[in-house]
Protein backbone atom coordinates (compact mmCIF):
# COMPACT_ATOMS: atom_id res chain seq x y z
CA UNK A 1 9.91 7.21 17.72
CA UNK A 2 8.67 4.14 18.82
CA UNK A 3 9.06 0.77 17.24
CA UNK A 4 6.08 0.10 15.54
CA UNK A 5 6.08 3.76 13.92
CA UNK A 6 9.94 2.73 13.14
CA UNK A 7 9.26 -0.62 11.58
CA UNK A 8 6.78 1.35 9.69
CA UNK A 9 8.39 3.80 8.46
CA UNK A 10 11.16 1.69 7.50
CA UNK A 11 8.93 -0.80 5.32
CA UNK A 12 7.06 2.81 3.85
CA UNK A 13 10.69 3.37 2.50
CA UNK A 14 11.76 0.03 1.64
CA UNK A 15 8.30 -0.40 -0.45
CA UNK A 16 8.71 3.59 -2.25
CA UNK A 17 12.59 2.34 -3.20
CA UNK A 18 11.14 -0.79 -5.18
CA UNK A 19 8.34 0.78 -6.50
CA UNK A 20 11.03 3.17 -8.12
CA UNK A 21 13.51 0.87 -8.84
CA UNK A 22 11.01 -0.63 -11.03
CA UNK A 23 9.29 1.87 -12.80
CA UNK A 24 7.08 3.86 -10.77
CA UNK A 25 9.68 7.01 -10.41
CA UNK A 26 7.16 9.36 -8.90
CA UNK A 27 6.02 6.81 -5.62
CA UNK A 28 6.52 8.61 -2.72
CA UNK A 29 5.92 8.33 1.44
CA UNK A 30 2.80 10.46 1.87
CA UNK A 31 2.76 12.70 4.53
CA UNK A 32 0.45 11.91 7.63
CA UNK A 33 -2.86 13.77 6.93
CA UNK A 34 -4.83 13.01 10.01
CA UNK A 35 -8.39 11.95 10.02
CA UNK A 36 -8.76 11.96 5.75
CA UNK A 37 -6.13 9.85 5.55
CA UNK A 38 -5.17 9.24 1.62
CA UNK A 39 -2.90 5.51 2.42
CA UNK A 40 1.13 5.62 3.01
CA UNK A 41 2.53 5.82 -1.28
CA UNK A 42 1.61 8.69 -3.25
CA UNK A 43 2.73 8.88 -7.13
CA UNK A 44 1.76 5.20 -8.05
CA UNK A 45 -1.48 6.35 -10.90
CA UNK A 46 -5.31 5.44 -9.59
CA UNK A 47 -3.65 3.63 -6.66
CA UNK A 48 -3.99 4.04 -2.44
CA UNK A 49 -1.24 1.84 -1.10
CA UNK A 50 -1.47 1.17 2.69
CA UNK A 51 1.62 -0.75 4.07
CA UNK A 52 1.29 -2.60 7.17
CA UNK A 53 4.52 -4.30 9.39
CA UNK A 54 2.63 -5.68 12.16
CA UNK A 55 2.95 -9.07 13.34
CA UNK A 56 -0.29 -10.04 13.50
CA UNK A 57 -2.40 -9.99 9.82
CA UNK A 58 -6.26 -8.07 10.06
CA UNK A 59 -6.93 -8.85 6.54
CA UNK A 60 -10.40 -6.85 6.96
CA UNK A 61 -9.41 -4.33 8.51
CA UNK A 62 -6.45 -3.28 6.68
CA UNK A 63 -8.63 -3.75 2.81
CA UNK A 64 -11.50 -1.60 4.69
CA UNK A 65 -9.06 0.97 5.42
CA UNK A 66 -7.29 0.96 2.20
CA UNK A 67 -10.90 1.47 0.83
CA UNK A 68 -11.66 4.33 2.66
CA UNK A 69 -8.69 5.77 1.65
CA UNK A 70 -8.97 5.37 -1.57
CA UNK A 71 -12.55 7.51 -1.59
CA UNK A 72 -10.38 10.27 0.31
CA UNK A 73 -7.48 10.06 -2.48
CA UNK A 74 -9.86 9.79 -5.31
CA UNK A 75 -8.08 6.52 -6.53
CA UNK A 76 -9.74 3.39 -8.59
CA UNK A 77 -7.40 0.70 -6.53
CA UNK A 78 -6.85 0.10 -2.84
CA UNK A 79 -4.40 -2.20 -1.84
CA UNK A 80 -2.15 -3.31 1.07
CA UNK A 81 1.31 -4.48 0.91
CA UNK A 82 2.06 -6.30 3.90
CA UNK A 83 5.79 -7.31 5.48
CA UNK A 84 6.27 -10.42 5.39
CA UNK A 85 8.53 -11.62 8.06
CA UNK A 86 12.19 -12.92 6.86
CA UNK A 87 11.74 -11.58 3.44
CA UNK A 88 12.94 -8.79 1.08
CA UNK A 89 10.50 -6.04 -0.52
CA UNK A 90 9.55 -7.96 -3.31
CA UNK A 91 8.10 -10.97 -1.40
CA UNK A 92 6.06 -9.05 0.87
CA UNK A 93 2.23 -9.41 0.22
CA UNK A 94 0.08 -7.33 -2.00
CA UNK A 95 -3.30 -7.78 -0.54
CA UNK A 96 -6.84 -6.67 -2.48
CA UNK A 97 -10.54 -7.75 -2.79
CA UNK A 98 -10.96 -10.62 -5.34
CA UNK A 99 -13.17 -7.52 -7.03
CA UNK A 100 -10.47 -5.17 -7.27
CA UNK A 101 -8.01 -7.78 -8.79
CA UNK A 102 -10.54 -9.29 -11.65
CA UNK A 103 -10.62 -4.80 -12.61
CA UNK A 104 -6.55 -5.30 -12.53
CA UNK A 105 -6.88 -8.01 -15.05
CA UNK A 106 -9.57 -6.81 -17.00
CA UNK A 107 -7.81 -3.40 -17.55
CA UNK A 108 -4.48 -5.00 -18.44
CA UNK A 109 -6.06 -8.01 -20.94
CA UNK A 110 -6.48 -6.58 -24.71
């Protein structure tokens, strides 16, 4: 494996282990599906997670993908969680349109 598929796969695991440790029990590292790709968590309700380690940030690219993957999956939210360099799980960025987040706070406002 090479390292960019490593750091990957070791920020896929290190996001899944804080989703669970905080309340999302059934998040889990999707398996690769090719060309209808449905983003990297599973298990987290309406949701497409895509998590990204690179160095370099493509903001546009990385929403537009988690959007297309979340018309494969079927899922209401698509959002990135991004690595942030020098930093545990929990300070890594959660990145979404300004769209999707206003839905977030609608849906979670009485």
């Amino acid at each position: 494996m090479n390292a960019p598929k490593r750091k990957g796969t070791a920020w896929e695991s290190a996001v899944v282990a804080y989703l669970t440790d905080n309340g999302f029990s059934r998040a889990e590292r999707r398996a690769l599906s090719g060309f209808v790709d449905r983003g990297d968590i599973a298990g987290v309700p309406r949701t497409v997670i895509e998590c990204k380690a690179a160095k370099a940030m493509d903001l546009a690219g990385w929403i537009k993908e988690a959007e297309a993957e979340a018309v494969n999956a079927g899922a209401e939210v698509p959002v990135v969680f991004a690595k942030r360099r020098q930093h545990g799980t929990a300070d890594g960025y959660a990145i979404c349109t300004i769209e999707t987040f206003v839905r977030l706070l609608r849906q979670s406002w009485p």
